[in-house]
N, C-alpha and C. Protein backbone atom coordinates (compact mmCIF):
# COMPACT_ATOMS: atom_id res chain seq x y z
N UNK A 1 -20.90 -4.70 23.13
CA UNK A 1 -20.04 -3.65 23.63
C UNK A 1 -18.72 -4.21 24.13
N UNK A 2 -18.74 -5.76 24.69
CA UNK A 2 -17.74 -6.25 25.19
C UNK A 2 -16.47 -6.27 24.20
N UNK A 3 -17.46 -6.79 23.40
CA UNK A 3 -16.55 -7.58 22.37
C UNK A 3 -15.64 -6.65 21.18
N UNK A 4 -16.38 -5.13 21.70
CA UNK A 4 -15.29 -3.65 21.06
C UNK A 4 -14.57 -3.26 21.48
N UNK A 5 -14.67 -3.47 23.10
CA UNK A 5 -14.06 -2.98 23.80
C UNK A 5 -12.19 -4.02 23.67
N UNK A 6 -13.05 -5.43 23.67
CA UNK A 6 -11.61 -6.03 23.72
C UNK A 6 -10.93 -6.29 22.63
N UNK A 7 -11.40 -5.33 21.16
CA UNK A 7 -10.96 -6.22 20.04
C UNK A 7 -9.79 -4.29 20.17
N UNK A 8 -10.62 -3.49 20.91
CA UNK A 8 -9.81 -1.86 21.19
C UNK A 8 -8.12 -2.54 21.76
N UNK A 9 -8.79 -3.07 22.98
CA UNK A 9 -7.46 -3.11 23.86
C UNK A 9 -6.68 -4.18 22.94
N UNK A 10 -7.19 -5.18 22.36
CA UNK A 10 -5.95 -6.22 21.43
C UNK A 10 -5.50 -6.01 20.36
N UNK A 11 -6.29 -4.46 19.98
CA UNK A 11 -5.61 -3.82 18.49
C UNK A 11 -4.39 -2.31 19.33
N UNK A 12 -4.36 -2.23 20.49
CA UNK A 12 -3.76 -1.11 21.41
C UNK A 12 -2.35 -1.80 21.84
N UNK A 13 -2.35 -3.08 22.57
CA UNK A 13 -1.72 -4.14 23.02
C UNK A 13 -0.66 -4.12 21.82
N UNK A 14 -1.15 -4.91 21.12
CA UNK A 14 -0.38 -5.88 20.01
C UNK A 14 0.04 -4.79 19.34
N UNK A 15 -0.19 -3.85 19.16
CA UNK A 15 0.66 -2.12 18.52
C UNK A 15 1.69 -1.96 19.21
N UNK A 16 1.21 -1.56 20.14
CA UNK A 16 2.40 -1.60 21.04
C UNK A 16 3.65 -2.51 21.17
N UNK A 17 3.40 -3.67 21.23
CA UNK A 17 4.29 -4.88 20.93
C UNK A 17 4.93 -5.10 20.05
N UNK A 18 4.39 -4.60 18.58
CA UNK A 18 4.75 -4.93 17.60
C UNK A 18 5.62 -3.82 17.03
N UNK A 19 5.03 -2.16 17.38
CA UNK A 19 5.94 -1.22 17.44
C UNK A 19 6.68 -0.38 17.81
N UNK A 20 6.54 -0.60 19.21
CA UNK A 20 7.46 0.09 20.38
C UNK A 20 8.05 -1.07 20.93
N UNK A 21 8.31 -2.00 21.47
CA UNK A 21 9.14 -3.23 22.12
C UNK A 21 9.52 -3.93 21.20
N UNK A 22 9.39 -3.58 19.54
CA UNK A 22 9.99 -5.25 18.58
C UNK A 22 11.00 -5.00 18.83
N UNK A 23 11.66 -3.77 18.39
CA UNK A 23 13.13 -3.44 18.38
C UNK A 23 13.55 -3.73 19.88
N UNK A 24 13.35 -3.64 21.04
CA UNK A 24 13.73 -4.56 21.83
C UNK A 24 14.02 -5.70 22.09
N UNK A 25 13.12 -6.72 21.60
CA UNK A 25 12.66 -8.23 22.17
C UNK A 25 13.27 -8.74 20.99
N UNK A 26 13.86 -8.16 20.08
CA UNK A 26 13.93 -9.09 18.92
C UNK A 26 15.82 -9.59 19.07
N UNK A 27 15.26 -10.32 18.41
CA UNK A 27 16.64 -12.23 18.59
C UNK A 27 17.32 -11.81 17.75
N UNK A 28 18.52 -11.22 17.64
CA UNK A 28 19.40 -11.52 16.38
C UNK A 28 18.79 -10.69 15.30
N UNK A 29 18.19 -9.60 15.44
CA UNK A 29 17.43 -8.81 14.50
C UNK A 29 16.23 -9.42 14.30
N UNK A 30 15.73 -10.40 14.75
CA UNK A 30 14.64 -11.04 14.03
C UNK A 30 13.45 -11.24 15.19
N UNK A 31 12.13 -10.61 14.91
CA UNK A 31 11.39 -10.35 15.68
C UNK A 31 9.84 -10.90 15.07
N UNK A 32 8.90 -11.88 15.98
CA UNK A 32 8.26 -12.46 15.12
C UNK A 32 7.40 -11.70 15.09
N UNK A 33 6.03 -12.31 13.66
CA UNK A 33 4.82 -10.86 13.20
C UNK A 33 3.78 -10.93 14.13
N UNK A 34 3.58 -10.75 15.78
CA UNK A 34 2.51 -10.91 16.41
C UNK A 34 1.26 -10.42 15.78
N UNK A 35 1.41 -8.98 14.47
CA UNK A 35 0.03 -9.08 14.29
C UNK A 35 -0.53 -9.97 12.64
N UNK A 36 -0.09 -10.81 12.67
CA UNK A 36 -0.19 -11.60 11.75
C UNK A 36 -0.23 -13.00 12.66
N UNK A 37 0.32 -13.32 13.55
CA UNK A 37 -0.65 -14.16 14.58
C UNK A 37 -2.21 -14.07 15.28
N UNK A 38 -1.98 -12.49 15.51
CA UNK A 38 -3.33 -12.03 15.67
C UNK A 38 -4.82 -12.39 14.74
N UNK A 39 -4.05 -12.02 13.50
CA UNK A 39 -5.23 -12.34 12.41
C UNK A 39 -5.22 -13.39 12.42
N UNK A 40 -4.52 -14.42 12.22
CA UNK A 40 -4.48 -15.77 12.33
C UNK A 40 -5.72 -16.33 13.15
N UNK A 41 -5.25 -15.96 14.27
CA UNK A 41 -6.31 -16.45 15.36
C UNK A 41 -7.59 -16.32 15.24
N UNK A 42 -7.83 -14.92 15.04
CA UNK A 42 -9.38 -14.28 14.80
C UNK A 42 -9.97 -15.03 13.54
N UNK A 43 -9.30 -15.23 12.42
CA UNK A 43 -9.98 -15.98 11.64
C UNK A 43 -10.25 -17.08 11.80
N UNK A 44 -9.33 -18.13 12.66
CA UNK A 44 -9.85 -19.72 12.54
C UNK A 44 -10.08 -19.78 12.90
N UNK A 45 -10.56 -18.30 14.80
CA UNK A 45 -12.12 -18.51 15.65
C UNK A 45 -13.04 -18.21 15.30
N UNK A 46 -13.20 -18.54 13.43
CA UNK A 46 -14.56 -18.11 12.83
C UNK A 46 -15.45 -16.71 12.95
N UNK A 47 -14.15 -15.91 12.94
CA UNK A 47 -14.55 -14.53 13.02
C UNK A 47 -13.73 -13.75 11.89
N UNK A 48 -14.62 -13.74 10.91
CA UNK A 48 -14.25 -13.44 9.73
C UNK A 48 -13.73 -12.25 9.31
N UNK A 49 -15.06 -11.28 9.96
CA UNK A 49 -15.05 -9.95 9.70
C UNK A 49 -14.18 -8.99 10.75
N UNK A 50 -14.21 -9.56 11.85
CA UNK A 50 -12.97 -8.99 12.84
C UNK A 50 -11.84 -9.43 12.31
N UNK A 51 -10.91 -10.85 11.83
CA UNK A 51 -9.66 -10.84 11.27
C UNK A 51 -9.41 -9.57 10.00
N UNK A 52 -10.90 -9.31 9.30
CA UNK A 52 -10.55 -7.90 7.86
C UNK A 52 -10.02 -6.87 8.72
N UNK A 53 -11.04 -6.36 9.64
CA UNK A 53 -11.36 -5.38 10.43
C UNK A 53 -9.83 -5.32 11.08
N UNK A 54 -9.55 -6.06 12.13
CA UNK A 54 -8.46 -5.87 12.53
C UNK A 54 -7.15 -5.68 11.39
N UNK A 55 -7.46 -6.46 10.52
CA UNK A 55 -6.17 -6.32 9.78
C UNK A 55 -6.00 -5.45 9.00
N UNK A 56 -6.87 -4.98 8.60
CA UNK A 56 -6.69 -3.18 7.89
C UNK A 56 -6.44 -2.62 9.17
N UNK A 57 -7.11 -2.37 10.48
CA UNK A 57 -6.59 -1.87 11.34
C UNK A 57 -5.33 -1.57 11.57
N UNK A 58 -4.30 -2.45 11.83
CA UNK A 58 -2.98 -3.05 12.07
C UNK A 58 -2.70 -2.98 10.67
N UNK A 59 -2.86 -3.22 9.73
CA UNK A 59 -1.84 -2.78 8.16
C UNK A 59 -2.02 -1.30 7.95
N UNK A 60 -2.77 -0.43 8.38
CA UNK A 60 -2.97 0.66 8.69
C UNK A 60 -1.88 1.54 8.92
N UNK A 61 -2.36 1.37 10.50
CA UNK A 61 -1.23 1.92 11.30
C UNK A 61 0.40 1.45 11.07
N UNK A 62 0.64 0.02 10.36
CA UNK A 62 1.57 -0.32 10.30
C UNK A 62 2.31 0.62 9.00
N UNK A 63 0.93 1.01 7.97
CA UNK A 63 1.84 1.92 6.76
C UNK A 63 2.00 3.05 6.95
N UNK A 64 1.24 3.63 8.62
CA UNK A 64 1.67 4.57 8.73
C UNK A 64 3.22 5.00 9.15
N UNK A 65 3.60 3.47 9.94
CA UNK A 65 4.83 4.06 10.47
C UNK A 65 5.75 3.49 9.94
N UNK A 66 5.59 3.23 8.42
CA UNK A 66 6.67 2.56 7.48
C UNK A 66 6.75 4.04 6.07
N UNK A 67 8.11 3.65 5.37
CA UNK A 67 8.43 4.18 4.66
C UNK A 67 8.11 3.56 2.91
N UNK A 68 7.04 2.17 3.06
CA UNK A 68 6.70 1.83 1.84
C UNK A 68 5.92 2.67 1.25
N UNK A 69 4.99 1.62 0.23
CA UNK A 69 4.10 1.97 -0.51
C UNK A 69 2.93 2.11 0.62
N UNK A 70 2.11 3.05 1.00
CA UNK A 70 1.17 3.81 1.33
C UNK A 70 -0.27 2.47 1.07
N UNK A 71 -0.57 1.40 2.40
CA UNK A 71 -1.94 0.63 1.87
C UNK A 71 -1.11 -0.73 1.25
N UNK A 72 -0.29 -0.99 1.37
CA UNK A 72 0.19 -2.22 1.23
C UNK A 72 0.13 -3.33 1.84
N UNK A 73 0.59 -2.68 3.00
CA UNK A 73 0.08 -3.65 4.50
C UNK A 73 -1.59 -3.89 4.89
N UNK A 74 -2.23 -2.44 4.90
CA UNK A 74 -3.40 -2.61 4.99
C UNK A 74 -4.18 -3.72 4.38
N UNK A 75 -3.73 -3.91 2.66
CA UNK A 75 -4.33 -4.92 1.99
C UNK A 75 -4.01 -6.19 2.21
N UNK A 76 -3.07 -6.26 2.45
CA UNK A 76 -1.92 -8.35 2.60
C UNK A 76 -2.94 -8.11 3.95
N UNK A 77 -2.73 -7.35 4.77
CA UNK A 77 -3.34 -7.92 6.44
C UNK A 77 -5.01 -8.51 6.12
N UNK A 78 -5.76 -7.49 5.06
CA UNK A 78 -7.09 -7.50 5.01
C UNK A 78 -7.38 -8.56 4.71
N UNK A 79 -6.81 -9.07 3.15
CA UNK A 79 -6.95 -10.07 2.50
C UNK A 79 -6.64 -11.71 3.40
N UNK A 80 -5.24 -11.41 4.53
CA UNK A 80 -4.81 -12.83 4.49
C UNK A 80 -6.39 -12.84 5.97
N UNK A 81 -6.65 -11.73 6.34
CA UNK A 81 -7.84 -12.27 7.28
C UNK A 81 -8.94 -12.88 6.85
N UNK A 82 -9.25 -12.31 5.47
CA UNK A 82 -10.40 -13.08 4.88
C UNK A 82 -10.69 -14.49 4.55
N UNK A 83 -8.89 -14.58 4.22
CA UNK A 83 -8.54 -15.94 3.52
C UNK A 83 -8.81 -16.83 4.63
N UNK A 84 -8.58 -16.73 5.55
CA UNK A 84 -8.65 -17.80 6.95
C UNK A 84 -9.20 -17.70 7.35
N UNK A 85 -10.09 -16.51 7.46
CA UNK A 85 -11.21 -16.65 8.08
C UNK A 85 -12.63 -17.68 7.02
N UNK A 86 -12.07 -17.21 5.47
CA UNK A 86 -12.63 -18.46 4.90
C UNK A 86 -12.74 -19.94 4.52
N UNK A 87 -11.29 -19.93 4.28
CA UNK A 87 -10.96 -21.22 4.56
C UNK A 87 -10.24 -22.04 5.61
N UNK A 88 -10.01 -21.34 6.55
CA UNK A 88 -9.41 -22.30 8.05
C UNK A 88 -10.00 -21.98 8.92
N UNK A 89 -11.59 -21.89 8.64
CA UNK A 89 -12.62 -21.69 9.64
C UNK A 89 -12.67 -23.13 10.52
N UNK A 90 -12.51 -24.23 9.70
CA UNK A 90 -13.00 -25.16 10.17
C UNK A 90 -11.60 -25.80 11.15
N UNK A 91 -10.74 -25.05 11.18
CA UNK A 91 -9.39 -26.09 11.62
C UNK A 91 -9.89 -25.98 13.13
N UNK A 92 -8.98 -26.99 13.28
CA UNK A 92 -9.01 -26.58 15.42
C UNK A 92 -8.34 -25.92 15.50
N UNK A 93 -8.76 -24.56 16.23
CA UNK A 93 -7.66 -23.46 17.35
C UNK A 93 -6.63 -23.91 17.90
N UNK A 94 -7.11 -24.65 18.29
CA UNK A 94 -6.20 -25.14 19.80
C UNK A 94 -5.69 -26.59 19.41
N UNK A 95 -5.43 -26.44 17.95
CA UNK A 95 -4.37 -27.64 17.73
C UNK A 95 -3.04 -27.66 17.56
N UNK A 96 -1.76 -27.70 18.22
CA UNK A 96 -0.75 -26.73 17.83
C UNK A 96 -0.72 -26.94 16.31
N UNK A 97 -0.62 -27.89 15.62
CA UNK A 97 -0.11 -28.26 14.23
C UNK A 97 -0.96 -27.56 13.44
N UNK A 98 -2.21 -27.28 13.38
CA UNK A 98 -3.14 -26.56 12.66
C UNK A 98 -2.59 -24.72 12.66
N UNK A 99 -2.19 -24.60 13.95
CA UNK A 99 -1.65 -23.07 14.46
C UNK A 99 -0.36 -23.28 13.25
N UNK A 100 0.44 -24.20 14.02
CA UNK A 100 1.78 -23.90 12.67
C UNK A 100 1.59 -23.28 11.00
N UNK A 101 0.49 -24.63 11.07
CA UNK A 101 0.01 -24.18 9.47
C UNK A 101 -0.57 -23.12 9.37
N UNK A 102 -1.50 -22.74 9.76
CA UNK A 102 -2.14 -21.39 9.45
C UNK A 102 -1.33 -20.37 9.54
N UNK A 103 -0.51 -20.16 10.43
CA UNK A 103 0.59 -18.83 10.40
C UNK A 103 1.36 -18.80 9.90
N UNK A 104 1.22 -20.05 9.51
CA UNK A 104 2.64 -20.51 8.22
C UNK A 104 2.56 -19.93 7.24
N UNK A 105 1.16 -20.70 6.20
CA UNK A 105 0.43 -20.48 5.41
C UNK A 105 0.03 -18.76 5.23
N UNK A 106 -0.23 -18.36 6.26
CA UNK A 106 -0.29 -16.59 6.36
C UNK A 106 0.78 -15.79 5.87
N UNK A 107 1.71 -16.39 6.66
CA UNK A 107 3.46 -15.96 6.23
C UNK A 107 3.61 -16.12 5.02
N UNK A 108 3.43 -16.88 4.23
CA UNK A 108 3.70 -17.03 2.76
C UNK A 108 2.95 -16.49 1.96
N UNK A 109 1.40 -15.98 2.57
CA UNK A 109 0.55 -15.48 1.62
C UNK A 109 0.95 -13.85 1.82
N UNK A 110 1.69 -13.38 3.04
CA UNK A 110 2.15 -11.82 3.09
C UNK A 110 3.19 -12.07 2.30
N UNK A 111 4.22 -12.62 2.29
CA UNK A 111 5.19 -12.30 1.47
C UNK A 111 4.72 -12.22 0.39
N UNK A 112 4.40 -12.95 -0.24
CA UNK A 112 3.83 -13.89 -1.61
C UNK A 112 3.38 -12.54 -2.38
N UNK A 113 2.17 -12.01 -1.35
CA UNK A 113 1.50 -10.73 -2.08
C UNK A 113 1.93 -9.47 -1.86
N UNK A 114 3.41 -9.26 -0.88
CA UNK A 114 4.08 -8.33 -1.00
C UNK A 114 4.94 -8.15 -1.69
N UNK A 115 5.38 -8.95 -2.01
CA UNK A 115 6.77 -8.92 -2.85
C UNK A 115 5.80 -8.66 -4.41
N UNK A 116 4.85 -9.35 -4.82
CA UNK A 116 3.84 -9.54 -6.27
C UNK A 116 3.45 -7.59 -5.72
N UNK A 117 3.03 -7.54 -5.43
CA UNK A 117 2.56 -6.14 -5.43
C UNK A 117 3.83 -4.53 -5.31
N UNK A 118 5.11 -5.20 -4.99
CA UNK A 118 5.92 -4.51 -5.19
C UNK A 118 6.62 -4.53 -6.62
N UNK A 119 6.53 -5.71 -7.08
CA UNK A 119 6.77 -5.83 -8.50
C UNK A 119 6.11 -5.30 -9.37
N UNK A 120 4.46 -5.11 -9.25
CA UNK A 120 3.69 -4.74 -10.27
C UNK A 120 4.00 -2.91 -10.24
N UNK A 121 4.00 -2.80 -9.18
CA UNK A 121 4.06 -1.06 -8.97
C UNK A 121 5.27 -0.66 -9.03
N UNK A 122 6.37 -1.31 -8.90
CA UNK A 122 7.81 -0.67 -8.83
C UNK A 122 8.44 -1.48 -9.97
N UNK A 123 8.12 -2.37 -10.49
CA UNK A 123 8.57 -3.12 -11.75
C UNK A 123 9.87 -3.57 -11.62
N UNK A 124 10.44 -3.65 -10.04
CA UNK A 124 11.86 -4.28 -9.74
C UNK A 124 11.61 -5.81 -8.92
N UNK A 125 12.54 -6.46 -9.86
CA UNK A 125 12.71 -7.60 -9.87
C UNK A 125 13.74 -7.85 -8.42
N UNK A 126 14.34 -7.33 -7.97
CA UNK A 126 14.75 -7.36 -6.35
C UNK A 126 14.00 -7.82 -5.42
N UNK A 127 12.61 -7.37 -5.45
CA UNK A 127 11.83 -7.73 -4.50
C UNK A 127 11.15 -8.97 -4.52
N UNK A 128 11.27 -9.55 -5.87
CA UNK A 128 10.73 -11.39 -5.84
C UNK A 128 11.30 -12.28 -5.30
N UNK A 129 13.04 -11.49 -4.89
CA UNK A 129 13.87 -12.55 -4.02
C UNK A 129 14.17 -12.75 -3.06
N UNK A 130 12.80 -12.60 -2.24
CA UNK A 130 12.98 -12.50 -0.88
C UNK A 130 12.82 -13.82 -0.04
N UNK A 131 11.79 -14.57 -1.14
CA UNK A 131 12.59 -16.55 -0.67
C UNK A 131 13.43 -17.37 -0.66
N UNK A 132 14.32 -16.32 -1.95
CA UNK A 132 15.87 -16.71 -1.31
C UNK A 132 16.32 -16.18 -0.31
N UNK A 133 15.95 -15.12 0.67
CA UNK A 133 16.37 -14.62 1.76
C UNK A 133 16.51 -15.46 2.73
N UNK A 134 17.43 -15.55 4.10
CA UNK A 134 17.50 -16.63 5.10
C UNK A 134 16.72 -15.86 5.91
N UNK A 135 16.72 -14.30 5.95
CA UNK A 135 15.76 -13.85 7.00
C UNK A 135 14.04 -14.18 6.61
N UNK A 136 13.76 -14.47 5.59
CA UNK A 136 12.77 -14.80 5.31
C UNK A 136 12.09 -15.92 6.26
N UNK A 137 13.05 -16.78 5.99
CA UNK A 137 12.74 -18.15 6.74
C UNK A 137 12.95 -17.91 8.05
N UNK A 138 13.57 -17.05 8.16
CA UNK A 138 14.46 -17.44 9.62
C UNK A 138 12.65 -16.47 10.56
N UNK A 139 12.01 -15.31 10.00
CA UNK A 139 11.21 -14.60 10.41
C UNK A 139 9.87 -15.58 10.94
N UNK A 140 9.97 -16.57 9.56
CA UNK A 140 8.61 -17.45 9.58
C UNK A 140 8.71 -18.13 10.68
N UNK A 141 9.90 -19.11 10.45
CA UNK A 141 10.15 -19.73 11.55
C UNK A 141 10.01 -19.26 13.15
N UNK A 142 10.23 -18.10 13.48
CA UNK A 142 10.10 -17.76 15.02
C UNK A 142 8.69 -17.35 15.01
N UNK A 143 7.70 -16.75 14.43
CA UNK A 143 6.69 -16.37 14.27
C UNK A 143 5.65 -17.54 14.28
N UNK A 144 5.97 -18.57 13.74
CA UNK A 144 5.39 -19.84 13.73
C UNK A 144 5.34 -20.39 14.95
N UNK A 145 6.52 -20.51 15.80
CA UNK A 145 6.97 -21.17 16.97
C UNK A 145 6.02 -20.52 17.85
N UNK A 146 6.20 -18.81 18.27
CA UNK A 146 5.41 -18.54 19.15
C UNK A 146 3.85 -18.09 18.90
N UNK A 147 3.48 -18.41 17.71
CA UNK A 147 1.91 -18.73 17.43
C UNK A 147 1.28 -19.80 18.63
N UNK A 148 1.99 -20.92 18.73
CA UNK A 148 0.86 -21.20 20.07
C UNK A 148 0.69 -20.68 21.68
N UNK A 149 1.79 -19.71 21.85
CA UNK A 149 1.53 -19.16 23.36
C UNK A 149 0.84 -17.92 22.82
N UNK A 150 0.75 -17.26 22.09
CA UNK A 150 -0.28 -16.24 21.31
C UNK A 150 -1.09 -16.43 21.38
N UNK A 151 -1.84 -17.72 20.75
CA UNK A 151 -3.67 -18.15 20.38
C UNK A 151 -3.41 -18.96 21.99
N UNK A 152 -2.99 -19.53 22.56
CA UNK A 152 -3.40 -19.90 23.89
C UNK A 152 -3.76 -18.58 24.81
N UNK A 153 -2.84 -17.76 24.65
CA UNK A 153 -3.31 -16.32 25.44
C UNK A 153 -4.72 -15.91 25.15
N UNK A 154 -4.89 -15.60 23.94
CA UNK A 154 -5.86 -14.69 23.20
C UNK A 154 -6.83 -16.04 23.31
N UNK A 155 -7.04 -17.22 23.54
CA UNK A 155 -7.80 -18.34 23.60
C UNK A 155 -8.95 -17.70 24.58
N UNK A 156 -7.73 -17.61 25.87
CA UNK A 156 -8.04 -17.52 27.12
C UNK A 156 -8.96 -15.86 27.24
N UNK A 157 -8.28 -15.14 26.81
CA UNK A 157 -9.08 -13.94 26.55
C UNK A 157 -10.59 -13.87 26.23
N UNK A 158 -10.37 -14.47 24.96
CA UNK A 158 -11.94 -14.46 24.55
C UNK A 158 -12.89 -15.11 25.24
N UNK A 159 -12.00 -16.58 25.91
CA UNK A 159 -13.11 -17.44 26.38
C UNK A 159 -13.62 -16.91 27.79
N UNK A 160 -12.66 -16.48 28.59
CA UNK A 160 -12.89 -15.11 29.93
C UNK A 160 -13.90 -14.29 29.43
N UNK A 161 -13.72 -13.55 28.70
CA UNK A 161 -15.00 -12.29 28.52
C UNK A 161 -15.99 -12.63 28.05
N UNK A 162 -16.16 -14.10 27.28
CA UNK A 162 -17.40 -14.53 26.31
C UNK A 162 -17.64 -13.62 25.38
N UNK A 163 -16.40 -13.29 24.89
CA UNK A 163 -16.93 -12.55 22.96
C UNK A 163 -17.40 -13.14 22.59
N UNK A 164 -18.15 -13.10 21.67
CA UNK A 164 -18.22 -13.94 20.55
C UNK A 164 -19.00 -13.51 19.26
């Protein structure tokens, strides 16, 4: 029951953050993907099915309050939770350099399969060039950076309530 309750309030939280205060907090237009840190985390704390869970959650709501393709987000969020939760089960949490990579690695697998999935359905070649973009990098980059006061927070969270 604990462990619904707090995955409620960190899918309530991080909404909030991500869509009522980005447009605040954000640097120069550029605001990092807390819920793509989120999944991050949940998967390489070997919680597989909460990084899906949450991340359709949060790609969800996120296509609700976007003007894309309808389930776009839902899927990149679902998928990149699975992915880490399958294969960067084994990294350390609480290594910063492992954190870099994994949210790194996340970052490239959302673009990667957003931009590929906007191509297949919209058949415009505009949208493959978004690694030539500087905001591209410039997004990863801050998103990366504050990945470790994120998973140190949410560390502390889980290890306080004893989810598990």
């Amino acid at each position: 029951m604990w462990k619904i309750i707090c995955n409620l309030l960190l899918y309530v939280f991080f909404s909030m953050i991500q869509f009522i205060f980005g447009k605040y907090l954000g640097i120069f237009g550029i605001f990092p993907n807390f819920i793509l840190i989120v999944i991050a985390y949940l998967g390489v704390s070997k919680k597989t099915i909460d990084a899906q869970l949450m991340g359709f959650l949060f790609g969800l709501t996120w296509d609700a309050f976007s003007i894309d393709i309808f389930g776009i987000k839902a899927l990149m969020f679902t998928i990149i939770g699975y992915l880490i939760g399958k294969f960067c089960g084994d990294f350390y949490a609480n290594k910063i350099l492992s954190q870099f990579v994994v949210v790194f690695s996340a970052n490239v697998i959302y673009w990667l399969g957003f931009d590929l999935i906007h191509f297949i359905i919209l058949g415009s070649e505009s949208y493959m060039a978004s690694f030539t973009d500087v905001s591209f990098y410039m997004e990863a980059v801050v998103t990366v950076l504050i990945a470790p006061t994120v998973f140190h927070i949410l560390g502390m969270l889980y290890n306080r309530r004893a989810v598990k």
